[in-house]
PDB file of N, CA and C in Angstrom:
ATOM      1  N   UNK A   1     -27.781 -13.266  65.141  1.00  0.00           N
ATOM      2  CA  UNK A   1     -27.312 -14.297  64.257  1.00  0.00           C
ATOM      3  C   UNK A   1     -27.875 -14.166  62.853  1.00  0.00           C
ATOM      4  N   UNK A   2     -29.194 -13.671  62.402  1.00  0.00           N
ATOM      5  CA  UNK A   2     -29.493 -13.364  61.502  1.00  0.00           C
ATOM      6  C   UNK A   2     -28.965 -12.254  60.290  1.00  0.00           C
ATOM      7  N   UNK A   3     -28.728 -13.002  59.323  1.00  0.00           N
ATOM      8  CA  UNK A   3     -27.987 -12.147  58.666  1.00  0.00           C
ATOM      9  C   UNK A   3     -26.137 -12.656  58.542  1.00  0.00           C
ATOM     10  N   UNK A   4     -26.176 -13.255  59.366  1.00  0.00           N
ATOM     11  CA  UNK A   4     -24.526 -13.601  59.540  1.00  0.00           C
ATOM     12  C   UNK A   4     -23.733 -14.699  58.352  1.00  0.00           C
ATOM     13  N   UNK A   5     -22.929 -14.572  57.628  1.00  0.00           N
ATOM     14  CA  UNK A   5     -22.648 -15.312  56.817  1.00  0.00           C
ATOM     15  C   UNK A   5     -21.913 -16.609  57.105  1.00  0.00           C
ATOM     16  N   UNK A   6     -21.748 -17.817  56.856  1.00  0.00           N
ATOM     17  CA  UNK A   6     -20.862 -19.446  57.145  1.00  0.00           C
ATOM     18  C   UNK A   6     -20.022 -19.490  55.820  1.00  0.00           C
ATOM     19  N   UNK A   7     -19.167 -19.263  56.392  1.00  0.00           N
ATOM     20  CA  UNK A   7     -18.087 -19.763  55.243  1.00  0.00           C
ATOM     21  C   UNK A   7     -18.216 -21.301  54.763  1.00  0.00           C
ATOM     22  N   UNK A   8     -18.786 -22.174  54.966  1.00  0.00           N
ATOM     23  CA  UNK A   8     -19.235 -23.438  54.711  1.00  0.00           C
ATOM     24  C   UNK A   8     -20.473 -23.418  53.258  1.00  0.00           C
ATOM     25  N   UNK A   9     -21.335 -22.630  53.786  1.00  0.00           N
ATOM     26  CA  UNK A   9     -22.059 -21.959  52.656  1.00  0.00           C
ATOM     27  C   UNK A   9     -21.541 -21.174  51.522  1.00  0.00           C
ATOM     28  N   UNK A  10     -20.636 -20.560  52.020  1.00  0.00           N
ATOM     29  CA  UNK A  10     -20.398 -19.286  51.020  1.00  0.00           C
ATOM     30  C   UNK A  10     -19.205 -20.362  49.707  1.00  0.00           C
ATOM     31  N   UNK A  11     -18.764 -21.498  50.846  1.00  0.00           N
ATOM     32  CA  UNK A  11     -18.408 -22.809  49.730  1.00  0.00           C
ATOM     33  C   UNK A  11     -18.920 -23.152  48.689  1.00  0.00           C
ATOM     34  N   UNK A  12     -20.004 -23.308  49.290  1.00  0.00           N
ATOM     35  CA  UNK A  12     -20.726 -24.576  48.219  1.00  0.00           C
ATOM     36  C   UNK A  12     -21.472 -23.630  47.004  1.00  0.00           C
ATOM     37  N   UNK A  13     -21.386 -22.483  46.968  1.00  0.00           N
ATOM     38  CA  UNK A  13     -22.249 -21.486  46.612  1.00  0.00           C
ATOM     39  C   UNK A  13     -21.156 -21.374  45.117  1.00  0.00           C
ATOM     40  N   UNK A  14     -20.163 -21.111  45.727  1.00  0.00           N
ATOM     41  CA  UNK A  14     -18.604 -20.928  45.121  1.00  0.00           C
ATOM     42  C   UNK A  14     -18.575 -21.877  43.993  1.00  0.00           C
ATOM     43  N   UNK A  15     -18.500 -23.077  44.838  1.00  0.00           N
ATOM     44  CA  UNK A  15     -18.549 -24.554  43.916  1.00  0.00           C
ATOM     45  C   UNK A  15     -19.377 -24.699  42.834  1.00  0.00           C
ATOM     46  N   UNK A  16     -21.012 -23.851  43.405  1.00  0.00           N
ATOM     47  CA  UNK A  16     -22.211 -23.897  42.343  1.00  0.00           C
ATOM     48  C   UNK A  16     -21.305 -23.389  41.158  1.00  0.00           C
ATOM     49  N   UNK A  17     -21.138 -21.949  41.314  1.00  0.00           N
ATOM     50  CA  UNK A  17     -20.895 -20.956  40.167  1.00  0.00           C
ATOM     51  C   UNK A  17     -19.871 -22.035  39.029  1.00  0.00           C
ATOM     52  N   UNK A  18     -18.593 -21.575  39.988  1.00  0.00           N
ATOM     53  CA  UNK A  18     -17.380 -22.983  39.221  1.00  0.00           C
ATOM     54  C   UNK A  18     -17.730 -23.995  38.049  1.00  0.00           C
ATOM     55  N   UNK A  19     -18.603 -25.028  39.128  1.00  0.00           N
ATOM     56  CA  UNK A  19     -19.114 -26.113  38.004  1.00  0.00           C
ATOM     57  C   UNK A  19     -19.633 -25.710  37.062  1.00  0.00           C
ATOM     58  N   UNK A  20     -20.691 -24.565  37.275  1.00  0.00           N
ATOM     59  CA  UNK A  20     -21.963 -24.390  35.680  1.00  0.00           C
ATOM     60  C   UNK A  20     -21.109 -23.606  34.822  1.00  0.00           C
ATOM     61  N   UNK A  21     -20.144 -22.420  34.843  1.00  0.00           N
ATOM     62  CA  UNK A  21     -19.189 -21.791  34.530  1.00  0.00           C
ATOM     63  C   UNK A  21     -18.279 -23.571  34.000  1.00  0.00           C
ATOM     64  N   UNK A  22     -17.837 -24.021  33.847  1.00  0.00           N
ATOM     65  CA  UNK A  22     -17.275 -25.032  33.509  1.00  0.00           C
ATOM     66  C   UNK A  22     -17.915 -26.293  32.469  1.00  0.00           C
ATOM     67  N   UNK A  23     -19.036 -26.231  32.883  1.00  0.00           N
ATOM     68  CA  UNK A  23     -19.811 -26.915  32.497  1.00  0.00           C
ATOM     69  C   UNK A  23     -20.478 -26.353  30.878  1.00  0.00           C
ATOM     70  N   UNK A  24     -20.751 -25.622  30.931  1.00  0.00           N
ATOM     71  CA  UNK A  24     -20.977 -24.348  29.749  1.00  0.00           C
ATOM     72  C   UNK A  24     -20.219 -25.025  28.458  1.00  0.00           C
ATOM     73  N   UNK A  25     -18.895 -24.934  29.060  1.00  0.00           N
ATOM     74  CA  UNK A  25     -18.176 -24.865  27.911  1.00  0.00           C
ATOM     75  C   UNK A  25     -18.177 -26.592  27.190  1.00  0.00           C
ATOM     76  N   UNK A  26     -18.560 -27.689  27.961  1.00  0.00           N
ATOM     77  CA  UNK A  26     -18.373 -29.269  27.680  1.00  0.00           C
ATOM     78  C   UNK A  26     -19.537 -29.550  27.673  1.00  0.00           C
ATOM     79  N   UNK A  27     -19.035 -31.197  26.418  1.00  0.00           N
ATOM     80  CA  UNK A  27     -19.982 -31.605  26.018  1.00  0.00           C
ATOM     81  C   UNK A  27     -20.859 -32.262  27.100  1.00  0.00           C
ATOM     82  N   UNK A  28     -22.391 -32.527  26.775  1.00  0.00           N
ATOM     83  CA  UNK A  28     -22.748 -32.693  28.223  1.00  0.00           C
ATOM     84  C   UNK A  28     -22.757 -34.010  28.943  1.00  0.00           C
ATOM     85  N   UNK A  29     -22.218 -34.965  27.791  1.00  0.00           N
ATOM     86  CA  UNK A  29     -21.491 -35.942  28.360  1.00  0.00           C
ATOM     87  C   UNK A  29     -20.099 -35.939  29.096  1.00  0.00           C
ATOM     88  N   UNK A  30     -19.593 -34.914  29.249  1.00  0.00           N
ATOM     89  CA  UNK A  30     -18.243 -34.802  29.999  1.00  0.00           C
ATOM     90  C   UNK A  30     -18.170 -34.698  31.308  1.00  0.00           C
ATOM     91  N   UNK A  31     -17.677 -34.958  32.259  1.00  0.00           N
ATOM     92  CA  UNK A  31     -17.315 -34.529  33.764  1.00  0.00           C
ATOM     93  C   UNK A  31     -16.900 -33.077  33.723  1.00  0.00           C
ATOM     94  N   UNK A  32     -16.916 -32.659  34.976  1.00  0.00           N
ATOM     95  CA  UNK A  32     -15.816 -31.652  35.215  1.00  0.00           C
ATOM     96  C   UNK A  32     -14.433 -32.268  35.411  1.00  0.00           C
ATOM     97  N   UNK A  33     -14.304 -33.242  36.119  1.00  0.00           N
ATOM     98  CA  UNK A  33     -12.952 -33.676  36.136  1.00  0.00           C
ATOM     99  C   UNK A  33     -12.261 -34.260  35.208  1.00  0.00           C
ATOM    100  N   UNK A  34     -13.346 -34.621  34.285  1.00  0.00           N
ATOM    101  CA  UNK A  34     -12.471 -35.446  32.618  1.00  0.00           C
ATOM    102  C   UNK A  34     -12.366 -33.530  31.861  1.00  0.00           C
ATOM    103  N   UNK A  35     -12.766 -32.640  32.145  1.00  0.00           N
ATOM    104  CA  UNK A  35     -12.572 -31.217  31.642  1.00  0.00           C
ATOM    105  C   UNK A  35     -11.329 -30.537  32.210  1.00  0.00           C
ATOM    106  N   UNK A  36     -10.864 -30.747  33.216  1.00  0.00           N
ATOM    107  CA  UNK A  36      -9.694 -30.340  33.952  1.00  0.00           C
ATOM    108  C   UNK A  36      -8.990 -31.454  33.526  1.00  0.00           C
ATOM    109  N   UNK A  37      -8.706 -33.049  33.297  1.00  0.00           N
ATOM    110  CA  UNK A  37      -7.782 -33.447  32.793  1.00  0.00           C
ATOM    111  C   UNK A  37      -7.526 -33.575  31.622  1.00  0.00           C
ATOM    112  N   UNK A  38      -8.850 -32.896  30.427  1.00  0.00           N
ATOM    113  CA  UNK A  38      -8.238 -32.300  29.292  1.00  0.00           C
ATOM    114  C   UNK A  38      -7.632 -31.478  29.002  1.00  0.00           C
ATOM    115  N   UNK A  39      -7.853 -30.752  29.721  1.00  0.00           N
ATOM    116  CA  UNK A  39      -6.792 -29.099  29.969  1.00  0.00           C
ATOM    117  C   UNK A  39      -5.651 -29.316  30.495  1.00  0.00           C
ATOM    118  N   UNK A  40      -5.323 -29.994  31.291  1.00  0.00           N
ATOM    119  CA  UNK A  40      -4.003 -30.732  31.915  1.00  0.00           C
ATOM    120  C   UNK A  40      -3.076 -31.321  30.842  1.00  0.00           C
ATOM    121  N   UNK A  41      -3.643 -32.161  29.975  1.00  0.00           N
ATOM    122  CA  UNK A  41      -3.084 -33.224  28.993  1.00  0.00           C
ATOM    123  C   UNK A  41      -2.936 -32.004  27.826  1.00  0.00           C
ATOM    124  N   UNK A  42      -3.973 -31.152  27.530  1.00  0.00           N
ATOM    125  CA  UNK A  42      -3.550 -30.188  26.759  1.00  0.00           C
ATOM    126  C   UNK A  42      -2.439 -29.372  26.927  1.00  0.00           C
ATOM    127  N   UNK A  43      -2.402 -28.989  28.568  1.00  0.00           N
ATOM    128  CA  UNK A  43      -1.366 -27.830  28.333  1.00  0.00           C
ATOM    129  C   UNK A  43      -0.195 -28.298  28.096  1.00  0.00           C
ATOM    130  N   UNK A  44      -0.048 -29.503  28.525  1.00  0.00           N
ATOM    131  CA  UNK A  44       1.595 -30.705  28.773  1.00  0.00           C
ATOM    132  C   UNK A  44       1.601 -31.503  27.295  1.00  0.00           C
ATOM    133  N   UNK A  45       1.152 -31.422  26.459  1.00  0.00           N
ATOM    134  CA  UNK A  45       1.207 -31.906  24.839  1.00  0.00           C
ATOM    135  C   UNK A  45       2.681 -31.710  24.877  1.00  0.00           C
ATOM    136  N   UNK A  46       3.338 -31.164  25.320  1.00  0.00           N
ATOM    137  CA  UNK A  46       4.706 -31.003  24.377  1.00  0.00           C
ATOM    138  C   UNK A  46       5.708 -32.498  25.368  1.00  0.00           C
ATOM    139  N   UNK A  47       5.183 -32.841  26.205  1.00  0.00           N
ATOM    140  CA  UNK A  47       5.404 -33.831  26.762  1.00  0.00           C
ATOM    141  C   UNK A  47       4.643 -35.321  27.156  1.00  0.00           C
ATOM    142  N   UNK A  48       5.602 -36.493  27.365  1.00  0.00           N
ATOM    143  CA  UNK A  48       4.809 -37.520  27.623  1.00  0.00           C
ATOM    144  C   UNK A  48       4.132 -37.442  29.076  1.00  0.00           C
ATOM    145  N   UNK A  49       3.051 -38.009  28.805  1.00  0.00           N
ATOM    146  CA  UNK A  49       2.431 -37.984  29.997  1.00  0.00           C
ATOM    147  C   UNK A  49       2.144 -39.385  30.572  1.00  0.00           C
ATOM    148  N   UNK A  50       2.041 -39.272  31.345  1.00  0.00           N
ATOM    149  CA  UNK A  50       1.547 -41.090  32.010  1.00  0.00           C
ATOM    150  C   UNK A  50       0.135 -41.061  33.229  1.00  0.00           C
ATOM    151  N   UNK A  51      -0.366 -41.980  33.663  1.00  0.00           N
ATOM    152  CA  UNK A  51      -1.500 -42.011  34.422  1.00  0.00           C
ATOM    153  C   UNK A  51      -0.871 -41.690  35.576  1.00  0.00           C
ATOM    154  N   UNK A  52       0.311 -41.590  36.327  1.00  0.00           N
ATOM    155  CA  UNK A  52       0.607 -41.307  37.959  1.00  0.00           C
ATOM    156  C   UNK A  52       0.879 -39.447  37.298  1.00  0.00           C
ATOM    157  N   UNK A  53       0.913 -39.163  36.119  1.00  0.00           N
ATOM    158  CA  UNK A  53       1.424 -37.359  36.248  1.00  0.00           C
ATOM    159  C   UNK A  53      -0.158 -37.150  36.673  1.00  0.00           C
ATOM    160  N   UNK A  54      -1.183 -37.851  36.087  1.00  0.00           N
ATOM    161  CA  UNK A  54      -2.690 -36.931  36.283  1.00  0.00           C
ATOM    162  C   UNK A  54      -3.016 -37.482  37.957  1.00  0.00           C
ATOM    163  N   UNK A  55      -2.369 -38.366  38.566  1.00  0.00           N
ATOM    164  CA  UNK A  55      -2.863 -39.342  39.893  1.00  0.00           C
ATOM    165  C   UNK A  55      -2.286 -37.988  40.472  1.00  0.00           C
ATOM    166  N   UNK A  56      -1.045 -37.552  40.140  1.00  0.00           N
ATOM    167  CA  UNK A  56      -0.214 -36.371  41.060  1.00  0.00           C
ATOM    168  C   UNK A  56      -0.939 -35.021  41.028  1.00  0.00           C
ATOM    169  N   UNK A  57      -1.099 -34.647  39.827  1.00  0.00           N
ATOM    170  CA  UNK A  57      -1.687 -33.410  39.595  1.00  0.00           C
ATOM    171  C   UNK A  57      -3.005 -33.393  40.243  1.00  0.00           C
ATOM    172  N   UNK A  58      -3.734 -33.899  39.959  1.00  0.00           N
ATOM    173  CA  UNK A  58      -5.160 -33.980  40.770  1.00  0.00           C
ATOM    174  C   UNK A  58      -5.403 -34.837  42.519  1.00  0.00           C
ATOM    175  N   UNK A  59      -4.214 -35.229  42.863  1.00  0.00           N
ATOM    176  CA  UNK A  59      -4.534 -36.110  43.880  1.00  0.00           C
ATOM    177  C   UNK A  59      -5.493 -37.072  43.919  1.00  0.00           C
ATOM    178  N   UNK A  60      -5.489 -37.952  43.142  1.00  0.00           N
ATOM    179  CA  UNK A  60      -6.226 -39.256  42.999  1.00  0.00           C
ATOM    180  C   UNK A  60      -5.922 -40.639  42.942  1.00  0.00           C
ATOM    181  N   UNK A  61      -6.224 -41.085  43.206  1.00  0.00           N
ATOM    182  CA  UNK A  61      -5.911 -42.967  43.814  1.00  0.00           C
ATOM    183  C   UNK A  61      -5.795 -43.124  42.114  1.00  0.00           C
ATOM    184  N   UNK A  62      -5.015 -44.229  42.601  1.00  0.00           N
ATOM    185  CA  UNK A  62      -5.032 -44.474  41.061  1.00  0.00           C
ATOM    186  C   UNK A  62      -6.392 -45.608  40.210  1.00  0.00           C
ATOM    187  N   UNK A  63      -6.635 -46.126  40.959  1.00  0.00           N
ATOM    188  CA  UNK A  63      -8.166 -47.006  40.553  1.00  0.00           C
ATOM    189  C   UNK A  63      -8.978 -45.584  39.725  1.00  0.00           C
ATOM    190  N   UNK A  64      -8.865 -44.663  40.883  1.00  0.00           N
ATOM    191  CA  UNK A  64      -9.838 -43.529  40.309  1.00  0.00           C
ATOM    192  C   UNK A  64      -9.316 -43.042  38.797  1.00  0.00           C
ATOM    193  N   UNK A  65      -8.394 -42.784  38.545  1.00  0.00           N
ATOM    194  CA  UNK A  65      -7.808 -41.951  37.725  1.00  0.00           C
ATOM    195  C   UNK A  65      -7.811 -43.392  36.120  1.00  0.00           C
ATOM    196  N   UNK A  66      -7.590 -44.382  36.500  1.00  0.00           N
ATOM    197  CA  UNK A  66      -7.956 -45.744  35.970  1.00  0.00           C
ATOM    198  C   UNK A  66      -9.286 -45.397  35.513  1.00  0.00           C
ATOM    199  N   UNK A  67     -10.496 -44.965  36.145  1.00  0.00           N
ATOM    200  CA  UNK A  67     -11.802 -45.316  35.712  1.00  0.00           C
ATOM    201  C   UNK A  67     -11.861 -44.259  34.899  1.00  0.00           C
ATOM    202  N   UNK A  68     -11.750 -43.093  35.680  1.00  0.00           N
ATOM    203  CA  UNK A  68     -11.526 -41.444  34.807  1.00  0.00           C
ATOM    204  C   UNK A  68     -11.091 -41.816  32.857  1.00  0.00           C
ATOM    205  N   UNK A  69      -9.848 -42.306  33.004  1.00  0.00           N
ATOM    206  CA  UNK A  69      -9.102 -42.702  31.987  1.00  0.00           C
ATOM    207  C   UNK A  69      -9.945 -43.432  30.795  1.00  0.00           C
ATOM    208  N   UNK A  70     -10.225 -44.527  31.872  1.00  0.00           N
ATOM    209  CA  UNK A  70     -11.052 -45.421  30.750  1.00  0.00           C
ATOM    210  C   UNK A  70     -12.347 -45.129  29.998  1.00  0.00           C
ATOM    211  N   UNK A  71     -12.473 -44.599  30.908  1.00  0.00           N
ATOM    212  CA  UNK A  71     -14.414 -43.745  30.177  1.00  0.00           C
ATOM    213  C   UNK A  71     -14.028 -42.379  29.661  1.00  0.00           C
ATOM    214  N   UNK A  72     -12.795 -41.645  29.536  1.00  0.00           N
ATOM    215  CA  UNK A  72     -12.782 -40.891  28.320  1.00  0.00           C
ATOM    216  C   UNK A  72     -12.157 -41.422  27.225  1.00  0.00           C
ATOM    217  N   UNK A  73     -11.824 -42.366  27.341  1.00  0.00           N
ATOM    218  CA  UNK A  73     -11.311 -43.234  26.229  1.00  0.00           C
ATOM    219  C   UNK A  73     -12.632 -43.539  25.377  1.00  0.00           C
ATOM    220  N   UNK A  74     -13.216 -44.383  26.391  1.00  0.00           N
ATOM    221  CA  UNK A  74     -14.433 -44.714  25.876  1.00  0.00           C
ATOM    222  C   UNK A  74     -15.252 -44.034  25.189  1.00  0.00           C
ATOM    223  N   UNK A  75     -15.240 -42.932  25.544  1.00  0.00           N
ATOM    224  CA  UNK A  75     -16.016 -41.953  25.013  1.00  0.00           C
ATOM    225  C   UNK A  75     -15.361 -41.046  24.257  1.00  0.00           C
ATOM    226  N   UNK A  76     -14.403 -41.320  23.381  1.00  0.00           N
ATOM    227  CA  UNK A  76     -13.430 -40.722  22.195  1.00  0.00           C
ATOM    228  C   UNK A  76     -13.061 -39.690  22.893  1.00  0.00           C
ATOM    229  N   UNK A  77     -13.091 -39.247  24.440  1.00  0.00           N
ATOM    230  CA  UNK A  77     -12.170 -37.703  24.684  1.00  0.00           C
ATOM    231  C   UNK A  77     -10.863 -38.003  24.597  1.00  0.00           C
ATOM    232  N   UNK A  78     -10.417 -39.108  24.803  1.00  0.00           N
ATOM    233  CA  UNK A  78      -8.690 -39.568  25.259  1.00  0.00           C
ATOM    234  C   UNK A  78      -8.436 -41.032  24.123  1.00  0.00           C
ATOM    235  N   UNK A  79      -7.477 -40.966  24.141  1.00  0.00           N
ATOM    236  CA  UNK A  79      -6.955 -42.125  23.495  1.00  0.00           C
ATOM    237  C   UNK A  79      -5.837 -43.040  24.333  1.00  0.00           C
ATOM    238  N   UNK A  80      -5.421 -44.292  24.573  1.00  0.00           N
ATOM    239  CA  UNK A  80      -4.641 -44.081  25.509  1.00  0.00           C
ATOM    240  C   UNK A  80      -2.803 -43.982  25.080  1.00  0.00           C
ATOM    241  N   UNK A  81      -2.999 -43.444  24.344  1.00  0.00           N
ATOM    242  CA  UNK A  81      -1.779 -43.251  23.113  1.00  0.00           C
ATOM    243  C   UNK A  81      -1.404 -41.520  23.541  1.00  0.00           C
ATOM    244  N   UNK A  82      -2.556 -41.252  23.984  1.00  0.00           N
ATOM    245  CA  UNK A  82      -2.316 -39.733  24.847  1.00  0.00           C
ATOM    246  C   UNK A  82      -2.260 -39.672  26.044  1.00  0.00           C
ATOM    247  N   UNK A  83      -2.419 -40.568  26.823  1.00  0.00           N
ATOM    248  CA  UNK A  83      -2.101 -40.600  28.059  1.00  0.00           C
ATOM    249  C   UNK A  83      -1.933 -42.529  28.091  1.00  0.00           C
ATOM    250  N   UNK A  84      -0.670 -42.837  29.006  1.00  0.00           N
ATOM    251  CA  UNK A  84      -0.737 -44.508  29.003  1.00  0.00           C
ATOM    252  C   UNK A  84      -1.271 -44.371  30.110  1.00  0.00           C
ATOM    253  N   UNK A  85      -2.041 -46.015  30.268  1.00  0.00           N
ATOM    254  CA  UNK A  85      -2.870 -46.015  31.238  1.00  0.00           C
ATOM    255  C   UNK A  85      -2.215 -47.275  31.911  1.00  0.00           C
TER     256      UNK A  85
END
């Protein structure tokens, strides 16, 4: 058994890299997930967007995507003139 690898591990290991690789690039007040729904809202600029396109795209309740919303607002990443909330 020694020596044998868990794909359960080799997860979270995955996940490490991901986040800090992600993280790098934002301010360090940002989420990763308010960083993926800037990139989202960025790539779709040429269209309106609404709070159920980011609930869809990310699979999130909408309360969640509500709080998400409001605290990058809050925190000048979003306006809600760029995304309605």
């Amino acid at each position: 058994m020694k020596g044998e690898r868990h794909v359960g591990g080799e997860i979270r290991v995955l996940s490490n890299l991901i986040k800090r690789c992600m993280d790098d690039g934002m301010p360090p007040e940002t989420t990763g997930m308010q960083g993926w729904i800037i990139g989202f809202l960025h790539r779709n600029e040429d269209r309106d967007m609404f709070q159920r396109d980011v609930e869809a795209e990310f699979n999130i309740r909408r309360s969640t995507a509500t709080g998400i919303l409001q605290l990058m607002e809050k925190n000048r990443l979003s306006s809600a003139g760029a995304c309605c909330l």
